[in-house]
N, C-alpha and C. Protein backbone atom coordinates (compact mmCIF):
# COMPACT_ATOMS: atom_id res chain seq x y z
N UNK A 1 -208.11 -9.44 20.76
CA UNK A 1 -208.05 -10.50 21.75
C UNK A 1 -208.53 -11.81 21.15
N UNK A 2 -207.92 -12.58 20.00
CA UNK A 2 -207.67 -13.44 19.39
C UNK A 2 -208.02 -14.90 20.72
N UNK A 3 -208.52 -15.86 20.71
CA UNK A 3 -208.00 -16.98 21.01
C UNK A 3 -206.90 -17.87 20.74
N UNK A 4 -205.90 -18.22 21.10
CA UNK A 4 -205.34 -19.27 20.02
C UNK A 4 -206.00 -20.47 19.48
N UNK A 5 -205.87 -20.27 18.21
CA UNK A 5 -206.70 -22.01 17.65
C UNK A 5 -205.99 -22.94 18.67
N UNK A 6 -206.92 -24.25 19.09
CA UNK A 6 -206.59 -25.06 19.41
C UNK A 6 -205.52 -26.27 18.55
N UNK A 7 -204.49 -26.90 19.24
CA UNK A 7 -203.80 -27.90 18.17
C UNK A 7 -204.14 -29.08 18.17
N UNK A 8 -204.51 -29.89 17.46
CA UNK A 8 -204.96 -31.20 17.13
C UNK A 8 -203.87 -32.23 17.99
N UNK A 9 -203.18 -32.42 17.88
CA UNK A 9 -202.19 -33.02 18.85
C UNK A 9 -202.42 -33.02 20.03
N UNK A 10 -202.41 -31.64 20.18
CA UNK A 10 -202.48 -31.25 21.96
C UNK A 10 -203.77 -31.73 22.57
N UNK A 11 -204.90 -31.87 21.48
CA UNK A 11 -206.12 -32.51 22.12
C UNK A 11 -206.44 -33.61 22.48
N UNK A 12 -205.89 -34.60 21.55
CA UNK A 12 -206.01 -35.63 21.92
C UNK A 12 -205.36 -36.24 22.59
N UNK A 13 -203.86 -35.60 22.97
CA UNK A 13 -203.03 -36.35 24.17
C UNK A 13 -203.17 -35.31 25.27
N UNK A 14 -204.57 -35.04 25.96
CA UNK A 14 -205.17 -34.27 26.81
C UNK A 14 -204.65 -35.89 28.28
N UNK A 15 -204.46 -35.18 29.41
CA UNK A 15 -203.96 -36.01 30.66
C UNK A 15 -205.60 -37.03 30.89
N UNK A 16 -206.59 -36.42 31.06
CA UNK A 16 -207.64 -36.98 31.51
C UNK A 16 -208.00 -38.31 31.47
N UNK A 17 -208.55 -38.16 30.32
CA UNK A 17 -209.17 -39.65 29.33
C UNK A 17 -208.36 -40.74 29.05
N UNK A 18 -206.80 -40.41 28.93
CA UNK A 18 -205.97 -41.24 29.24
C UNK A 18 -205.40 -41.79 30.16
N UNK A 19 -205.38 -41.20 31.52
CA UNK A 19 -205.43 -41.48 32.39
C UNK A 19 -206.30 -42.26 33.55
N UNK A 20 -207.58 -42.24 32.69
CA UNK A 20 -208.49 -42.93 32.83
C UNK A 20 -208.58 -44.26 32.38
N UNK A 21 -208.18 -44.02 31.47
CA UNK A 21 -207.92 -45.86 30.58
C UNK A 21 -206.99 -46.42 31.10
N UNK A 22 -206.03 -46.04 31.44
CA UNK A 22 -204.37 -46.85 31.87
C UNK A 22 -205.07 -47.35 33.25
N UNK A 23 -205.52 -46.17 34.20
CA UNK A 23 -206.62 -47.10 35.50
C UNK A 23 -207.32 -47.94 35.57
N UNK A 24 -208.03 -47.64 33.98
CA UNK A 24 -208.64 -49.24 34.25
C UNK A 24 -208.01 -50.17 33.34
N UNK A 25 -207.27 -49.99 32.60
CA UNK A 25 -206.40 -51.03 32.39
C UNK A 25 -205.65 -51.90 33.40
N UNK A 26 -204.98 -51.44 34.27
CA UNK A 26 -204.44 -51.38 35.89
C UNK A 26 -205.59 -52.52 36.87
N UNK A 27 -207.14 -51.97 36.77
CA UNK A 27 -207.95 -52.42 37.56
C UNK A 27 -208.27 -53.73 36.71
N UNK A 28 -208.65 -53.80 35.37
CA UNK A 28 -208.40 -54.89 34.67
C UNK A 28 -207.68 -56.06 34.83
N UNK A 29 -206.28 -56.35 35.12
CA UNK A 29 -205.21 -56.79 35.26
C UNK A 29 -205.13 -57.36 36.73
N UNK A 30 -205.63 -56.75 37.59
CA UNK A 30 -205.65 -57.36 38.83
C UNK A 30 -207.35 -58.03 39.19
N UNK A 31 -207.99 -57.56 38.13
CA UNK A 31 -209.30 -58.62 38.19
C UNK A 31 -208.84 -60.10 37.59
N UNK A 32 -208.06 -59.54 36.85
CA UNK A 32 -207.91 -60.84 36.15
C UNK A 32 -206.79 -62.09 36.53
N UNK A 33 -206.03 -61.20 37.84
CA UNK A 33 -204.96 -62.05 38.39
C UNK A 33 -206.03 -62.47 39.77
N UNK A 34 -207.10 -62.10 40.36
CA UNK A 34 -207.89 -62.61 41.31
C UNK A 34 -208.66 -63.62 40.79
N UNK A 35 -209.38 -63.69 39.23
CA UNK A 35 -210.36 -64.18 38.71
C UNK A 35 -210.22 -66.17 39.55
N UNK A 36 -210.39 -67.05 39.75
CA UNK A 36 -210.50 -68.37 39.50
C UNK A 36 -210.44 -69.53 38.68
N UNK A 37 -211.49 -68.85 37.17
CA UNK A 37 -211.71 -69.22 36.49
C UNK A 37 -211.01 -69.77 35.13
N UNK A 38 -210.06 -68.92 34.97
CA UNK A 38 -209.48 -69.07 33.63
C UNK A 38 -207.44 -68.99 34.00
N UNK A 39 -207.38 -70.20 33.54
CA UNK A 39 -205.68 -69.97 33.87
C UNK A 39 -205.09 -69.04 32.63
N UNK A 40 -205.74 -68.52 31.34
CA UNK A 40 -205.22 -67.82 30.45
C UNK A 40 -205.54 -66.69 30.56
N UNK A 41 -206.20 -66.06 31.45
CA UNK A 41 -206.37 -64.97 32.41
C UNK A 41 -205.55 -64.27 33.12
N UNK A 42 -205.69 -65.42 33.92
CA UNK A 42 -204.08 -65.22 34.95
C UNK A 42 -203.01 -65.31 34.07
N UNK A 43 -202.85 -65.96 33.19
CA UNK A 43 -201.55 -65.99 32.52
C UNK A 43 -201.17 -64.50 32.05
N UNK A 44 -201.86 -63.84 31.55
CA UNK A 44 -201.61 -62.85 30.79
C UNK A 44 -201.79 -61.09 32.06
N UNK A 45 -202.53 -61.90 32.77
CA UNK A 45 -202.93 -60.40 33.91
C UNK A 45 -201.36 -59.79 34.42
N UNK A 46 -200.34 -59.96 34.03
CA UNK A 46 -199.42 -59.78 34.66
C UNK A 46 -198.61 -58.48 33.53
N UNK A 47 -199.18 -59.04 32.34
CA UNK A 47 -198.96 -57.95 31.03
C UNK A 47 -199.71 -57.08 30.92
N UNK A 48 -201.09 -57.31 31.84
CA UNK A 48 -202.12 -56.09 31.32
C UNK A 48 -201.56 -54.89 32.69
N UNK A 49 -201.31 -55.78 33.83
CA UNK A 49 -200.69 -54.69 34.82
C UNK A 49 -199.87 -54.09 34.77
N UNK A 50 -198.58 -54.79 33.99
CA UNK A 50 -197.29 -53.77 33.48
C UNK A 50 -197.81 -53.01 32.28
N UNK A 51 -198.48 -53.17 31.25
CA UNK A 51 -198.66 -52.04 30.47
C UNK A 51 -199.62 -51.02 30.98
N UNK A 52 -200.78 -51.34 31.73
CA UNK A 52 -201.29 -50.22 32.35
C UNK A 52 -200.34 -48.98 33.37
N UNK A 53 -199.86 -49.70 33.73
CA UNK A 53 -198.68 -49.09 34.66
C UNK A 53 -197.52 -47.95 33.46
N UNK A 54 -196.79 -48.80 32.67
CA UNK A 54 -196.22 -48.20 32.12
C UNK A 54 -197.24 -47.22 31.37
N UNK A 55 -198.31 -47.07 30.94
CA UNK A 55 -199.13 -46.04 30.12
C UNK A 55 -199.65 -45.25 31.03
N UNK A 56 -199.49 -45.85 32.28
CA UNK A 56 -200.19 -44.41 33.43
C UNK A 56 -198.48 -43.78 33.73
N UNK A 57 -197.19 -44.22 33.77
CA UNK A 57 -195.96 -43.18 33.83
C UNK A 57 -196.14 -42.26 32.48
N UNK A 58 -196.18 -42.76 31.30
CA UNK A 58 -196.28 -42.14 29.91
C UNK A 58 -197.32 -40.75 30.28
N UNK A 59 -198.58 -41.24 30.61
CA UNK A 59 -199.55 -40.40 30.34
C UNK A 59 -199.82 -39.18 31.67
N UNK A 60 -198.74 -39.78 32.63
CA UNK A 60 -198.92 -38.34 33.44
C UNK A 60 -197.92 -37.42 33.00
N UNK A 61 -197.10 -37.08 32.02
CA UNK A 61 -196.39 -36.37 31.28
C UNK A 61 -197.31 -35.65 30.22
N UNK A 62 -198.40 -36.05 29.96
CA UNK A 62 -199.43 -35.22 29.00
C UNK A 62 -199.52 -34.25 29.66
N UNK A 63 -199.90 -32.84 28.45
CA UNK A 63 -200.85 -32.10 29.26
C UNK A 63 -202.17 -31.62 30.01
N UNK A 64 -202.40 -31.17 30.86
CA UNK A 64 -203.77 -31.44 31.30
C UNK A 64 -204.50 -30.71 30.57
């Protein structure tokens, strides 16, 4: 009753931890489109929301 070795691949594109980052990448992006302060903020919060977005479709295809 062997374990299977674990695969190096498979570990690190685990659903969790990545899924975690793309959220707050996501939550990032809309701090930064509320912020006041900085118009190069806002300028860019619109890229941090589409790539969080697109890396949270990517990363719910990992395995858990």
């Amino acid at each position: 009753m062997s374990e299977k070795p674990e695969n190096k691949p498979t570990r690190y594109f685990q659903r969790g931890p990545w899924e975690n980052g793309a959220t707050i990448l996501i939550a990032l992006g809309v701090l930064m489109l509320m912020q006041p302060f900085s118009l190069w903020l806002y300028g860019w919060s619109f890229a941090v929301i589409l790539t969080g977005t697109i890396g949270f479709v990517i990363v719910s295809h990992f395995p858990e």
